[in-house]
Protein backbone atom coordinates (compact mmCIF):
# COMPACT_ATOMS: atom_id res chain seq x y z
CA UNK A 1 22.82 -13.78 -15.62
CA UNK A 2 19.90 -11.49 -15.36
CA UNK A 3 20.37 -8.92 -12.30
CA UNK A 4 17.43 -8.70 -9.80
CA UNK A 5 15.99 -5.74 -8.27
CA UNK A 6 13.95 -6.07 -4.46
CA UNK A 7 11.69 -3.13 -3.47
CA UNK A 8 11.10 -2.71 -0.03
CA UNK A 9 8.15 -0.44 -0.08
CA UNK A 10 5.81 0.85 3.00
CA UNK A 11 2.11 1.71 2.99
CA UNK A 12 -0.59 2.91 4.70
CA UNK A 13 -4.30 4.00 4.72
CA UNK A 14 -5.77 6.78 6.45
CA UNK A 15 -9.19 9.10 7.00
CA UNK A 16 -9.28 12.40 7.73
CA UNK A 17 -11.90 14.10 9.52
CA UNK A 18 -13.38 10.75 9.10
CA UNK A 19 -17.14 10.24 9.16
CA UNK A 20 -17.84 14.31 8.22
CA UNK A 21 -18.84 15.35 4.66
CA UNK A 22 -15.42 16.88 4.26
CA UNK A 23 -13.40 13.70 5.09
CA UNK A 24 -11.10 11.84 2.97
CA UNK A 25 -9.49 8.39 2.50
CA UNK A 26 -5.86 8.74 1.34
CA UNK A 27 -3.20 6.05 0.90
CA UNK A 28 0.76 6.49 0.47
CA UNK A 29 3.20 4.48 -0.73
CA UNK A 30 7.06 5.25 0.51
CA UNK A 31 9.63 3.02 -1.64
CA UNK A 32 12.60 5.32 0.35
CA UNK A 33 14.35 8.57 1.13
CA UNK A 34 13.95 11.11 -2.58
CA UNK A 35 12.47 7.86 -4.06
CA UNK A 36 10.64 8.23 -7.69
CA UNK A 37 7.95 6.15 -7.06
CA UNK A 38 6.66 7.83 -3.00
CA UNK A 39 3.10 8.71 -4.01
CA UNK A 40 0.42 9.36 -2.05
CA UNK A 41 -3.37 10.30 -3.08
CA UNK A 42 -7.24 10.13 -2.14
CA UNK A 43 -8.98 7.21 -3.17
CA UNK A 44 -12.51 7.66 -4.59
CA UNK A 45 -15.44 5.48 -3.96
CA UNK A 46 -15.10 3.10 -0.90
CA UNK A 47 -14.29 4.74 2.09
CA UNK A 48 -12.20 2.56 4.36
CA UNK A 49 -8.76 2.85 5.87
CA UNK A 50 -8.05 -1.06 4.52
CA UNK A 51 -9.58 -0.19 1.30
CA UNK A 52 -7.58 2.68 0.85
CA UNK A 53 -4.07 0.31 2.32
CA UNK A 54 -5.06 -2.10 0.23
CA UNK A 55 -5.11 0.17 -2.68
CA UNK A 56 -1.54 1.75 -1.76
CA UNK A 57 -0.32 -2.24 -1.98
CA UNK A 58 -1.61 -2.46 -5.40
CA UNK A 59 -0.23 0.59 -6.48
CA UNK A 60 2.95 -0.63 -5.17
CA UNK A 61 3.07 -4.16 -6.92
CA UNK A 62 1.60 -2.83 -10.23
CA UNK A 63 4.47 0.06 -9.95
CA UNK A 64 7.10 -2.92 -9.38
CA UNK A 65 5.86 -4.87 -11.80
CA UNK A 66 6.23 -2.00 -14.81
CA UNK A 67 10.12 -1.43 -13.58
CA UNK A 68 10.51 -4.78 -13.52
CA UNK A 69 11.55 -5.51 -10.26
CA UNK A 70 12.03 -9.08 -9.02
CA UNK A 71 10.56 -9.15 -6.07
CA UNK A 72 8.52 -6.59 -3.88
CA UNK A 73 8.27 -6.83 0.03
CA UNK A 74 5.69 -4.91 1.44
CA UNK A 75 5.46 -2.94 4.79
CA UNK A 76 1.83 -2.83 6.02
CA UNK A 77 0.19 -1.50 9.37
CA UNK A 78 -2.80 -3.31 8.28
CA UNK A 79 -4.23 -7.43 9.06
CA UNK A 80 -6.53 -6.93 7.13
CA UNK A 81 -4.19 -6.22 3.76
CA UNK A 82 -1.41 -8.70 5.18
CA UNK A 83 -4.15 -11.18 5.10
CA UNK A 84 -5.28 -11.21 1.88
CA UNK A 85 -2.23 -10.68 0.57
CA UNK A 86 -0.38 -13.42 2.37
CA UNK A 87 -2.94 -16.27 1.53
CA UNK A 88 -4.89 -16.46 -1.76
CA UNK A 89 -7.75 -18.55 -0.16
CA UNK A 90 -8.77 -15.43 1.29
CA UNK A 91 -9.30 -13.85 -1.75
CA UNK A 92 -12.61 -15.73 -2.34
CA UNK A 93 -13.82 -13.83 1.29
CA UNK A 94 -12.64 -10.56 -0.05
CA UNK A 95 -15.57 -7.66 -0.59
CA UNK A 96 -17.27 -7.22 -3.68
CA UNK A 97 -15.88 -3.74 -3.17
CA UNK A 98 -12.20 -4.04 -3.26
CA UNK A 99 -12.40 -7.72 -4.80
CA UNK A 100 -10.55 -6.02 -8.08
CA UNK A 101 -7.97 -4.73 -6.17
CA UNK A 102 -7.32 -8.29 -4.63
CA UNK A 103 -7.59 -9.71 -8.24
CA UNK A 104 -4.95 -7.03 -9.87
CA UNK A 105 -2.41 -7.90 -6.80
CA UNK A 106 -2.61 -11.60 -7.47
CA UNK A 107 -2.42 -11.02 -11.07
CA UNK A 108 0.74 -9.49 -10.93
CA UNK A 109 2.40 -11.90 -9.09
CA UNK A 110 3.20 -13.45 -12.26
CA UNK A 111 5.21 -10.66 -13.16
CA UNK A 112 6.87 -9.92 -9.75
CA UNK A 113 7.79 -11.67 -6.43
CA UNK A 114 4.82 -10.06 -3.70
CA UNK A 115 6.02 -10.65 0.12
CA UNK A 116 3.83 -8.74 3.12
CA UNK A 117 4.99 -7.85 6.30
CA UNK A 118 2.81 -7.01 9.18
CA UNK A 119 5.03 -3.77 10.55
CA UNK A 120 2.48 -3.10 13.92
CA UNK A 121 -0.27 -4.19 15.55
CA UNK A 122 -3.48 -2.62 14.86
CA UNK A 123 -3.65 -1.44 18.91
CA UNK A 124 -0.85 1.19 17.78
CA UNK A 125 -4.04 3.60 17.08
CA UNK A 126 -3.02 4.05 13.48
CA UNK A 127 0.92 5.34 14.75
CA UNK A 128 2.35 3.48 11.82
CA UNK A 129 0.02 4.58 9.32
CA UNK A 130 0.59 8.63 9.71
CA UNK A 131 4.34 7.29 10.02
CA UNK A 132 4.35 6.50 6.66
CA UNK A 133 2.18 9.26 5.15
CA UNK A 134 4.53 11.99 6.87
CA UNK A 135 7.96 10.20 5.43
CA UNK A 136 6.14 10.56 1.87
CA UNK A 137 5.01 14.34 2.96
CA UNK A 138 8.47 14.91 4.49
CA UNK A 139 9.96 13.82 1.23
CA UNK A 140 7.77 15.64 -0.92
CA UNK A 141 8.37 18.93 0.70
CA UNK A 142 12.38 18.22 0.83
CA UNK A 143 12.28 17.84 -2.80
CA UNK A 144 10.76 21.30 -3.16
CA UNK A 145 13.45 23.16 -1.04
């Protein structure tokens, strides 16, 4: 009998400063306390907090499906992501720009198990979000003590 592996993995997408010049779209992904695979980095081109969430799920799934984990659950603050996600008759309504992201998700769910959670409501004013991205900065820092 082949053993199974589930990943319970939480992301978000954020701006900083956003609107200005200087701004940035970031996404992290937190698999756990000291986990391997917490990552967290800007995202280049389109610059949207679900873009950049979406991205972070993607990351996630691909990441799952290369350790060959079973099945993935993933923790997002965002409708948006859970959405498209959830239901693959909303990836024909997905944006041109993050249609390949949408694509590469759905692809890999031939490889791995992909379940979304919606963790908050979007009225939370982006609480869960900078949750998230200070567990992977809280980690990163520990690891460097």
């Amino acid at each position: 009998m082949s053993s199974s592996k589930t990943a319970v993995v939480y992301t978000s997408g954020y701006s900083t400063l956003e609107g200005l010049s200087e701004g940035k779209t970031t996404f992290s992904v937190y698999w756990g306390v000291d986990h391997m695979n917490n990552y967290e980095a800007s995202v280049e081109g389109y610059y949207d907090i679900n873009y950049a969430e979406l991205y972070a799920a993607q990351n996630a799934v691909k990441t799952a499906a290369k350790q060959k984990y079973s099945k993935i659950i993933i923790r997002t603050g965002s409708r948006f992501v859970y959405d498209l996600i959830k239901n693959s008759a909303n990836f024909a309504n997905a944006p041109t720009e993050i249609l390949h992201l949408v694509q590469s998700i759905h692809d890999f769910k031939r490889q791995v198990i992909v379940n979304v959670e919606l963790e908050a409501n979007e009225a939370s004013g982006g609480v869960y979000e900078h949750q998230v991205a200070e567990r992977v900065t809280a980690d990163k820092e520990n690891k460097h003590d």
